[in-house]
PDB file of N, CA and C in Angstrom:
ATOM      1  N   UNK A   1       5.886  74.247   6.330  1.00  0.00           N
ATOM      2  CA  UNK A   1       7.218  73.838   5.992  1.00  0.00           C
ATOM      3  C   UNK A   1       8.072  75.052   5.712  1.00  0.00           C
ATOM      4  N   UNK A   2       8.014  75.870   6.321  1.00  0.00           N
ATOM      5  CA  UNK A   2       8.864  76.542   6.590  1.00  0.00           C
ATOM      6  C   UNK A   2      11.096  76.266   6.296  1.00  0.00           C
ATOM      7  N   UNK A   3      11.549  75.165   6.964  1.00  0.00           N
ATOM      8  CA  UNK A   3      12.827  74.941   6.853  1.00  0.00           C
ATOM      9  C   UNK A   3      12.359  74.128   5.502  1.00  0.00           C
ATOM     10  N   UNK A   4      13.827  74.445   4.617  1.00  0.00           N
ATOM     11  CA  UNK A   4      13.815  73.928   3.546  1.00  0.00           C
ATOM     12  C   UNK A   4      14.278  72.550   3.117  1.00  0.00           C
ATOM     13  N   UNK A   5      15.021  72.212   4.558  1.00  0.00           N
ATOM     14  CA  UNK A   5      14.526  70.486   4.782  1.00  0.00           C
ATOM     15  C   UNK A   5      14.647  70.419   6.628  1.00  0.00           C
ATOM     16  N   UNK A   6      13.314  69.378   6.194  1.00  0.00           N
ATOM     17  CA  UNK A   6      13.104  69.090   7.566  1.00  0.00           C
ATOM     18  C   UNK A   6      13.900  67.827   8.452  1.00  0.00           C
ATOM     19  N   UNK A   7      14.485  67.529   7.039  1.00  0.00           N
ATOM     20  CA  UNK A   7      15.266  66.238   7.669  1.00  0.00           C
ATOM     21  C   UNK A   7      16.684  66.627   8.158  1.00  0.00           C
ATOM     22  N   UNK A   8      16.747  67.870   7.538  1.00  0.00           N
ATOM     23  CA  UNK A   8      18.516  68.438   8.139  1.00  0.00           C
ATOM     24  C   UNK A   8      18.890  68.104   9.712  1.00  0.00           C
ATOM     25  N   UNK A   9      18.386  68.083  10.557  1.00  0.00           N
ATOM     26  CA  UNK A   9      18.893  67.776  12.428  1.00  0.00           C
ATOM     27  C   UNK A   9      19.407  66.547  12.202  1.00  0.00           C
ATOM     28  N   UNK A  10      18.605  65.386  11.569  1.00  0.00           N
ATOM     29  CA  UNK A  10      18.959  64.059  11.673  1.00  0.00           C
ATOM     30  C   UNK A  10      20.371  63.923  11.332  1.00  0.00           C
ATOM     31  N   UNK A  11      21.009  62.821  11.933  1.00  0.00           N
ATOM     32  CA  UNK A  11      22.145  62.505  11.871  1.00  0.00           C
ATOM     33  C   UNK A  11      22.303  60.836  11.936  1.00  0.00           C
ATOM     34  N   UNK A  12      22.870  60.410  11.429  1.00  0.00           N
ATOM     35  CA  UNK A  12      23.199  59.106  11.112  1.00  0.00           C
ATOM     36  C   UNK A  12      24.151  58.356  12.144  1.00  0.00           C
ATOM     37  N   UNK A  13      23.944  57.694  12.195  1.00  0.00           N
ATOM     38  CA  UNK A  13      24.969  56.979  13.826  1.00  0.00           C
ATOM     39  C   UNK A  13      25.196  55.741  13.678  1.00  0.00           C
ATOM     40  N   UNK A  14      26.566  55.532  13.500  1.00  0.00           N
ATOM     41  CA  UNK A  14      26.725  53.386  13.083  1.00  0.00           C
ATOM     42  C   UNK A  14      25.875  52.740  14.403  1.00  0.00           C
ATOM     43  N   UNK A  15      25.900  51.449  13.473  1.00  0.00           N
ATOM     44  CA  UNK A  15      25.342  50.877  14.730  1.00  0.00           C
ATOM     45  C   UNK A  15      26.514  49.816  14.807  1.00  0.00           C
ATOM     46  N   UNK A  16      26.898  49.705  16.331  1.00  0.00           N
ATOM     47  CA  UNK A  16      27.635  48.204  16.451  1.00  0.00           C
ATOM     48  C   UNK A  16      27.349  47.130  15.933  1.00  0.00           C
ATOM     49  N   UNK A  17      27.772  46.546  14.883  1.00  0.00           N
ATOM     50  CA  UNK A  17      27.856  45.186  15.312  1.00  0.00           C
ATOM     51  C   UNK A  17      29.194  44.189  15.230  1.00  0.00           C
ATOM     52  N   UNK A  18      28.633  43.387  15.040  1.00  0.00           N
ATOM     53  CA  UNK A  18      29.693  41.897  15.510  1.00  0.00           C
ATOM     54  C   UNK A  18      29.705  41.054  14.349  1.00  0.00           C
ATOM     55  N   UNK A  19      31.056  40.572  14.264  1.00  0.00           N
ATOM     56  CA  UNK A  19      31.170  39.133  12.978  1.00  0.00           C
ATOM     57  C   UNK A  19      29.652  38.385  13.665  1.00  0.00           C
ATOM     58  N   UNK A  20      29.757  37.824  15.079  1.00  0.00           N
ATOM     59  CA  UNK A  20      29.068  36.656  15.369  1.00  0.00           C
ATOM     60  C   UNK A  20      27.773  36.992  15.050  1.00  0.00           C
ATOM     61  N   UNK A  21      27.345  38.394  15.240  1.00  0.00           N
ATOM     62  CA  UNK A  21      25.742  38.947  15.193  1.00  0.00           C
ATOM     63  C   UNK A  21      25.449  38.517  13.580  1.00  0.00           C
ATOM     64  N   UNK A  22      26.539  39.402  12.910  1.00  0.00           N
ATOM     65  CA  UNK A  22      26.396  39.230  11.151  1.00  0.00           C
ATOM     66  C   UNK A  22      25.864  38.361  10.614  1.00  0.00           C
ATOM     67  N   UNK A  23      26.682  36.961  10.877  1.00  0.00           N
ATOM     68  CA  UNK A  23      27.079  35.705  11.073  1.00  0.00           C
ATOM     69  C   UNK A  23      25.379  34.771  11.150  1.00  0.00           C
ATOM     70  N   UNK A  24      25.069  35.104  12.270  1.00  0.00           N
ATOM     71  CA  UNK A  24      23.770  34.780  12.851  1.00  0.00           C
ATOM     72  C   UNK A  24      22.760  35.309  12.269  1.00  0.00           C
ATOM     73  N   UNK A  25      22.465  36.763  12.070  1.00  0.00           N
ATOM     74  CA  UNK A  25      21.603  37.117  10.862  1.00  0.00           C
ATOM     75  C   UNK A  25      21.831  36.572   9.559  1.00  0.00           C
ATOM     76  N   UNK A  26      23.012  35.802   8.938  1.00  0.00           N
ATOM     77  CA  UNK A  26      23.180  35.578   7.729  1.00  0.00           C
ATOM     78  C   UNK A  26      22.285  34.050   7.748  1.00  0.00           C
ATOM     79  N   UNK A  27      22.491  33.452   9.011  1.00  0.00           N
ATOM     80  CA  UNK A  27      22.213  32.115   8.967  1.00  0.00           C
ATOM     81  C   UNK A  27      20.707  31.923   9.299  1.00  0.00           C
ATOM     82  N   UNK A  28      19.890  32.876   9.640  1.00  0.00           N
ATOM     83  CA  UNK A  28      18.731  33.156   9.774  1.00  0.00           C
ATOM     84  C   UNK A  28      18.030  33.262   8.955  1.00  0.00           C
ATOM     85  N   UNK A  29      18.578  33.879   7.782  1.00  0.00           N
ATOM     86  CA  UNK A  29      17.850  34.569   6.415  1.00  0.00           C
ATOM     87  C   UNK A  29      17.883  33.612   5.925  1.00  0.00           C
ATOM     88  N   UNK A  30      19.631  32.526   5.472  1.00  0.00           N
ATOM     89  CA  UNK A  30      19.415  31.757   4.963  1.00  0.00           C
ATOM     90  C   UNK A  30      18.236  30.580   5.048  1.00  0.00           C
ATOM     91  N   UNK A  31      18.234  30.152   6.373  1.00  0.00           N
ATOM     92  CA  UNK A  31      17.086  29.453   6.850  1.00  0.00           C
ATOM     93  C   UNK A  31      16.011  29.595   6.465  1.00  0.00           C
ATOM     94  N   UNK A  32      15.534  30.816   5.825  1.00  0.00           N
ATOM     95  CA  UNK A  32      14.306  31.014   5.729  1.00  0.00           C
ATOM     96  C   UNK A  32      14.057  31.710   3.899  1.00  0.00           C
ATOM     97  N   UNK A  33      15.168  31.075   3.599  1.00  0.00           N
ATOM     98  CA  UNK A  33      15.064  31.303   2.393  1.00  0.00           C
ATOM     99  C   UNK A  33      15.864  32.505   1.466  1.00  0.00           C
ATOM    100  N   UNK A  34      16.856  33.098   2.389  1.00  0.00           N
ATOM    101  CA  UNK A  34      17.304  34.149   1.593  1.00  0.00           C
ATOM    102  C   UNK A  34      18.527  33.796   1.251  1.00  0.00           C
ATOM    103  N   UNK A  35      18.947  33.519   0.376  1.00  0.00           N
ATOM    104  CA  UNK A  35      20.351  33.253   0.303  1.00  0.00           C
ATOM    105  C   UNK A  35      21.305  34.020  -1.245  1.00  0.00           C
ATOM    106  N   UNK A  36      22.187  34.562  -0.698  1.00  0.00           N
ATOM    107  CA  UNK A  36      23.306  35.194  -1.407  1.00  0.00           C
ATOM    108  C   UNK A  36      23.252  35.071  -3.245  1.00  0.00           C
ATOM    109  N   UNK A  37      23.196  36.300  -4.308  1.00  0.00           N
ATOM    110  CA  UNK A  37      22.907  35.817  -5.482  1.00  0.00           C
ATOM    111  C   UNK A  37      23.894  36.847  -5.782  1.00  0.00           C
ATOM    112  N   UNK A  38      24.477  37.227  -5.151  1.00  0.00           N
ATOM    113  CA  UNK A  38      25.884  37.960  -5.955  1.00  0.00           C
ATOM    114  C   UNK A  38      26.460  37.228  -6.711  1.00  0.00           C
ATOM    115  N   UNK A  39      27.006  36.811  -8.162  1.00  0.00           N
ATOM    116  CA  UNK A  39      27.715  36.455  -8.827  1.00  0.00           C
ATOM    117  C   UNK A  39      29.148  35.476  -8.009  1.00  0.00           C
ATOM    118  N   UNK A  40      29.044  34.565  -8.016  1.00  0.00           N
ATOM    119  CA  UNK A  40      30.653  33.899  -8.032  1.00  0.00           C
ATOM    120  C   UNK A  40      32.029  33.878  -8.594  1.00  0.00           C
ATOM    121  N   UNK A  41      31.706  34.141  -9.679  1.00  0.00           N
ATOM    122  CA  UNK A  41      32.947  34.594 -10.400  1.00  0.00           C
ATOM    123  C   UNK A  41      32.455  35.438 -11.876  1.00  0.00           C
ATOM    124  N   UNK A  42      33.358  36.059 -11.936  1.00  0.00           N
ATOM    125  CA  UNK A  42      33.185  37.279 -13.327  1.00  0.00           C
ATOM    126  C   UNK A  42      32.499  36.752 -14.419  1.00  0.00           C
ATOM    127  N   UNK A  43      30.564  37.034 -14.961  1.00  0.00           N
ATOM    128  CA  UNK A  43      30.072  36.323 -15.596  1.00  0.00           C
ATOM    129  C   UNK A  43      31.129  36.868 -17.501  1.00  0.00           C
ATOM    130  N   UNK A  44      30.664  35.739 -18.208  1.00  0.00           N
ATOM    131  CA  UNK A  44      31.066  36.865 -19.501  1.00  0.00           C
ATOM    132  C   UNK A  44      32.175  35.167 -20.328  1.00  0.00           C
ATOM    133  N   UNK A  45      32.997  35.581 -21.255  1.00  0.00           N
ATOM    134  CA  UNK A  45      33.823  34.697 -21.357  1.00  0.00           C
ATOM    135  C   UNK A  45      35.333  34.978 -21.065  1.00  0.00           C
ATOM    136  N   UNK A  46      36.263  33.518 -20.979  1.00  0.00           N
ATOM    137  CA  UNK A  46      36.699  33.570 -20.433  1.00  0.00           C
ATOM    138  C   UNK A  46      37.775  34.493 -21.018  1.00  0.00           C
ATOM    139  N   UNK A  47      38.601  35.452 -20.807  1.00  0.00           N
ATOM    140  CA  UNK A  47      39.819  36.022 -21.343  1.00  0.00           C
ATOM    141  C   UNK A  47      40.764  35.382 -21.985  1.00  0.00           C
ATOM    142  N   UNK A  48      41.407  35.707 -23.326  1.00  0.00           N
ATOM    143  CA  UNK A  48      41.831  34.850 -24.516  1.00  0.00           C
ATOM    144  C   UNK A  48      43.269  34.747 -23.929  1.00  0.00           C
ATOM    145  N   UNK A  49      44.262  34.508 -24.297  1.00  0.00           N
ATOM    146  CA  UNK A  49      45.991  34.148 -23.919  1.00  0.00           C
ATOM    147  C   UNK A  49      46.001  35.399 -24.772  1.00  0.00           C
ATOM    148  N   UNK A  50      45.874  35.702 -26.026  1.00  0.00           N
ATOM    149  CA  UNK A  50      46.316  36.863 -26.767  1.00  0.00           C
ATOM    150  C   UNK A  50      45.300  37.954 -26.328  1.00  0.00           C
ATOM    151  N   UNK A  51      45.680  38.869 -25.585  1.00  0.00           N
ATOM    152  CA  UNK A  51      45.249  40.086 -25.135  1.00  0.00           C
ATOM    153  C   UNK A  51      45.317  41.216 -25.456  1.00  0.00           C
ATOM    154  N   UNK A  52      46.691  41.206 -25.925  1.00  0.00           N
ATOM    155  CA  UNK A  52      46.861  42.202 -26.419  1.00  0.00           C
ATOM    156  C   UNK A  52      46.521  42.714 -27.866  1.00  0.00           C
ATOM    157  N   UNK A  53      45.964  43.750 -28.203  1.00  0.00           N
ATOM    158  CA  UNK A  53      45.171  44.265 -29.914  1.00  0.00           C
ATOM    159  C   UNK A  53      46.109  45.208 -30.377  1.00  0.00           C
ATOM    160  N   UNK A  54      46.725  45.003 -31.270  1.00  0.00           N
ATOM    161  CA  UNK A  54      47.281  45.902 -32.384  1.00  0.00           C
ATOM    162  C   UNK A  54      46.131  46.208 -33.484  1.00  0.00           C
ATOM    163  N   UNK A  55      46.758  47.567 -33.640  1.00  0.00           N
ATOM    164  CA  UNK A  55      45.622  48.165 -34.464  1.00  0.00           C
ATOM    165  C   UNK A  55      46.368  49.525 -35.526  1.00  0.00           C
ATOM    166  N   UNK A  56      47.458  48.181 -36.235  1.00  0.00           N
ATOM    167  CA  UNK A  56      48.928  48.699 -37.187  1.00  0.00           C
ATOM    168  C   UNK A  56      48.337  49.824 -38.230  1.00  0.00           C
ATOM    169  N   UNK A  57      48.758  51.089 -38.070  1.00  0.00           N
ATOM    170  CA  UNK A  57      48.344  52.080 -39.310  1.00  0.00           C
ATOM    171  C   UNK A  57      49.198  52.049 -40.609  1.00  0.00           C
ATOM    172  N   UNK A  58      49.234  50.865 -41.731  1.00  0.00           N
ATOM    173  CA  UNK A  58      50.018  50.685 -42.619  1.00  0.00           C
ATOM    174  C   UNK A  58      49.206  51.007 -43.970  1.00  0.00           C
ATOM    175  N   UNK A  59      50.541  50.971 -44.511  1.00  0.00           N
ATOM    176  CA  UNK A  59      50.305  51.568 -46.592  1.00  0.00           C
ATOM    177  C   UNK A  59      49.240  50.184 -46.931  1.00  0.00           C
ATOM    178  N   UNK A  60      47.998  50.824 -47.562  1.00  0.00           N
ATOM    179  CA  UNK A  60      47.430  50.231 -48.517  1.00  0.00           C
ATOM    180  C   UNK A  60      48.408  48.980 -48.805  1.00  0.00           C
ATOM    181  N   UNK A  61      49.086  49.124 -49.618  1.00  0.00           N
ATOM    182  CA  UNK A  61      49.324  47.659 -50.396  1.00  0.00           C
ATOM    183  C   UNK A  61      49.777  46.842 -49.192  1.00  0.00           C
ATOM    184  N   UNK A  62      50.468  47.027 -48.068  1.00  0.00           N
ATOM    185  CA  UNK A  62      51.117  46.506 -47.254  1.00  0.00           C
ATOM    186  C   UNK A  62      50.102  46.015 -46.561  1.00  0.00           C
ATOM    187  N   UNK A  63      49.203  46.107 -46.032  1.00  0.00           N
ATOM    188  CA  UNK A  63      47.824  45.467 -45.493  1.00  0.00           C
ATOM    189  C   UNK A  63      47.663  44.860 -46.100  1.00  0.00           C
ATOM    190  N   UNK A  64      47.234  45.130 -47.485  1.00  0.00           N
ATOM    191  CA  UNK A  64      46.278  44.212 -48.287  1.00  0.00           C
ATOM    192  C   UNK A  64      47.606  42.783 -48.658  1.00  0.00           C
ATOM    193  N   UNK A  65      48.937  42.822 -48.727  1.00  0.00           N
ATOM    194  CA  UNK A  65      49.562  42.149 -48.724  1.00  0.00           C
ATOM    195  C   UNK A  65      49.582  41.088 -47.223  1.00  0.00           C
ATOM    196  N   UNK A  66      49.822  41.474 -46.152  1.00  0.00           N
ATOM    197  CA  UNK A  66      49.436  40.563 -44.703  1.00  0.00           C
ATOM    198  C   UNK A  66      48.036  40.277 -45.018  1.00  0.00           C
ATOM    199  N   UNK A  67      47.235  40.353 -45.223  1.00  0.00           N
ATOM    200  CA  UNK A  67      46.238  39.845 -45.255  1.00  0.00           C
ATOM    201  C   UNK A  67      46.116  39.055 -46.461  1.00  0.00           C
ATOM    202  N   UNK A  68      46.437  39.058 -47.475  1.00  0.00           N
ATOM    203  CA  UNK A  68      46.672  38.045 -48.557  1.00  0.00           C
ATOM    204  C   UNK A  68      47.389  36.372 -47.914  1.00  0.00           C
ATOM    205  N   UNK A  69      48.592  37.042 -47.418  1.00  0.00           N
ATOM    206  CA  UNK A  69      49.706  35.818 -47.267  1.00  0.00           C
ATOM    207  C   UNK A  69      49.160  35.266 -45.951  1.00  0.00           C
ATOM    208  N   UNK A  70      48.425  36.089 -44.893  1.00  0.00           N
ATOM    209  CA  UNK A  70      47.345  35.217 -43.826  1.00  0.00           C
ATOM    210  C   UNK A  70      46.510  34.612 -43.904  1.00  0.00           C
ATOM    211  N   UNK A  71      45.752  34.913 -45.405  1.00  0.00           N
ATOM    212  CA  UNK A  71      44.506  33.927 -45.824  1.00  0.00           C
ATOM    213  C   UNK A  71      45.384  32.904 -46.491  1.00  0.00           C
ATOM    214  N   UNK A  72      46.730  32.818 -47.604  1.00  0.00           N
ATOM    215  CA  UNK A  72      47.215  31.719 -48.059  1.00  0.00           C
ATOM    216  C   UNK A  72      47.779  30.954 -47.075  1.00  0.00           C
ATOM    217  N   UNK A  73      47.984  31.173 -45.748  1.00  0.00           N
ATOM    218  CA  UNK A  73      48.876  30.643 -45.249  1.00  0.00           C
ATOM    219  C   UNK A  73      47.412  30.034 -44.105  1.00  0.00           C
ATOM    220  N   UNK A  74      46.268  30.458 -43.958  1.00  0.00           N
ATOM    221  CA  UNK A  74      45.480  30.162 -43.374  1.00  0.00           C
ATOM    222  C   UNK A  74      45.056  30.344 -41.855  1.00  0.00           C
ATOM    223  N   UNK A  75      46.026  31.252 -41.800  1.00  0.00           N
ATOM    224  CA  UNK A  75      45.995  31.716 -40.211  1.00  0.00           C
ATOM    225  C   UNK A  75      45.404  33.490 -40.181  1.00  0.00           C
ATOM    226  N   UNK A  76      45.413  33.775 -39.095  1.00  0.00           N
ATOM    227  CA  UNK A  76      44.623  35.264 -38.956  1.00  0.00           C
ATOM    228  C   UNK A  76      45.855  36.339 -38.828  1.00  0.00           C
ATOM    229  N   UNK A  77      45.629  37.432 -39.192  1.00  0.00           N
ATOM    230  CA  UNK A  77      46.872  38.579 -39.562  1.00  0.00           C
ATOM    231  C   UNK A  77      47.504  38.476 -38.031  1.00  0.00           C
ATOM    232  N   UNK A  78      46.778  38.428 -37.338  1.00  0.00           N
ATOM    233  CA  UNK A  78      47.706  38.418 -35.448  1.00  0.00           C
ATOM    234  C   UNK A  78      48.545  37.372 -35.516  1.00  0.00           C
ATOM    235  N   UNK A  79      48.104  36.309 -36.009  1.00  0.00           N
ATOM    236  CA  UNK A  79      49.106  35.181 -35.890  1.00  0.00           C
ATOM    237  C   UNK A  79      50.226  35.141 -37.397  1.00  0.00           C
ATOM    238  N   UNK A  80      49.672  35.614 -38.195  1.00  0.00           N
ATOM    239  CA  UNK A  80      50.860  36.193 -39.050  1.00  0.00           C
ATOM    240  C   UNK A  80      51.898  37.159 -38.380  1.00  0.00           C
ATOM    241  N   UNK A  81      51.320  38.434 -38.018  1.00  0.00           N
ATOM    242  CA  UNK A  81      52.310  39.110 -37.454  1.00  0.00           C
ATOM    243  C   UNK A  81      52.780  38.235 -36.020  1.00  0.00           C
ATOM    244  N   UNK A  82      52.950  37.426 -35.506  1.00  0.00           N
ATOM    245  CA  UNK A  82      53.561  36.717 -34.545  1.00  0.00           C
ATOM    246  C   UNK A  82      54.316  35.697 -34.860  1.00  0.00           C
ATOM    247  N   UNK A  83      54.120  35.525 -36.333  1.00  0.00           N
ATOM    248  CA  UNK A  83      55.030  34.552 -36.855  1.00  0.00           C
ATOM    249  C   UNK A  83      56.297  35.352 -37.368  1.00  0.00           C
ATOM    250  N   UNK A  84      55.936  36.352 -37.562  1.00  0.00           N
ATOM    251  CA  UNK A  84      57.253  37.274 -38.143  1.00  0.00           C
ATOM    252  C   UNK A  84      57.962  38.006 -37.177  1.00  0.00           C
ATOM    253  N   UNK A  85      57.378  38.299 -35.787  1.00  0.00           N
ATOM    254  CA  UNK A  85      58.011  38.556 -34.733  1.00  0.00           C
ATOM    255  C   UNK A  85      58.739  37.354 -34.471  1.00  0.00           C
ATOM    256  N   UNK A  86      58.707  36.412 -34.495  1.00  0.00           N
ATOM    257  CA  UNK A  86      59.763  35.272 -33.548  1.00  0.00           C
ATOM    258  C   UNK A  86      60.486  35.203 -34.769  1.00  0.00           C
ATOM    259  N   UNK A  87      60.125  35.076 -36.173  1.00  0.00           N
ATOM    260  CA  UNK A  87      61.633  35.270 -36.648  1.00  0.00           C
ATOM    261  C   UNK A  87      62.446  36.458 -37.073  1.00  0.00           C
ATOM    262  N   UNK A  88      62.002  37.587 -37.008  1.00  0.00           N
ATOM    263  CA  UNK A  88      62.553  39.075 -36.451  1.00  0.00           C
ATOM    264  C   UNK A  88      63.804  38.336 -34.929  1.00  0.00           C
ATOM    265  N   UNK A  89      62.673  37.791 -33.801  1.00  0.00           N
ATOM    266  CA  UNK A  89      63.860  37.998 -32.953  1.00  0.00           C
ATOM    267  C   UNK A  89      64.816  36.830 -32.898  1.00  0.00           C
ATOM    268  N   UNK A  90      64.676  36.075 -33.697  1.00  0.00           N
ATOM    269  CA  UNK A  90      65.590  34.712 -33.651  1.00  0.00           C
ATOM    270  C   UNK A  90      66.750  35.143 -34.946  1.00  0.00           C
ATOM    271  N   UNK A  91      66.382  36.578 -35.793  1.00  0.00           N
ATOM    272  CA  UNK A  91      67.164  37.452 -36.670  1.00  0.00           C
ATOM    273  C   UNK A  91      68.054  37.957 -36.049  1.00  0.00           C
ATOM    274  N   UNK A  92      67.387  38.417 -34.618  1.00  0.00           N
ATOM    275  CA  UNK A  92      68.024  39.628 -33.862  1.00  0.00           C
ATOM    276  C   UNK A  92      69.055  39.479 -32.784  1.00  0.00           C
ATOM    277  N   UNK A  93      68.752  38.421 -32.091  1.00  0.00           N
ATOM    278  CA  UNK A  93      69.344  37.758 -30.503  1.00  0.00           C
ATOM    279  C   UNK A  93      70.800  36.914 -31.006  1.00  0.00           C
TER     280      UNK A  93
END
């Protein structure tokens, strides 16, 4: 072994084929038992309506305050702060 690869000459060469050939090998395999296990649609759950994550860098008391009036009010600080955005913009418009 002399050359330090012996596989270097080789060269790779498409091979033709055809939808119909494809097609026909697909329906062959299937026949005999091979059939397609790629995923159908994106496994996992499904993506929420609220997507978007805030991740607010606020004063001590001011946190601990949204999060007070989100547990009295019984909803989660995202939906607190979304309650104060629509009346911010119904303040604003």
């Amino acid at each position: 072994m002399s050359d330090s690869n012996r596989l270097s000459g080789l060269k790779a060469r498409p091979k033709q084929t055809t939808l119909a050939e494809v097609r026909r090998v697909d329906e062959v395999g299937e026949a005999r038992g091979f059939v397609d296990r790629s995923p159908r649609k994106k496994p996992g759950r499904k993506p929420s309506p609220r997507i978007h994550q805030l991740h607010p860098k606020v004063f001590p008391e001011v946190g601990e305050a949204l999060a007070a009036e989100a547990e009295r009010l019984g909803i989660t600080q995202g939906q607190l702060i979304e309650v104060m955005w629509d009346l911010y913009q119904k303040r604003h418009d």
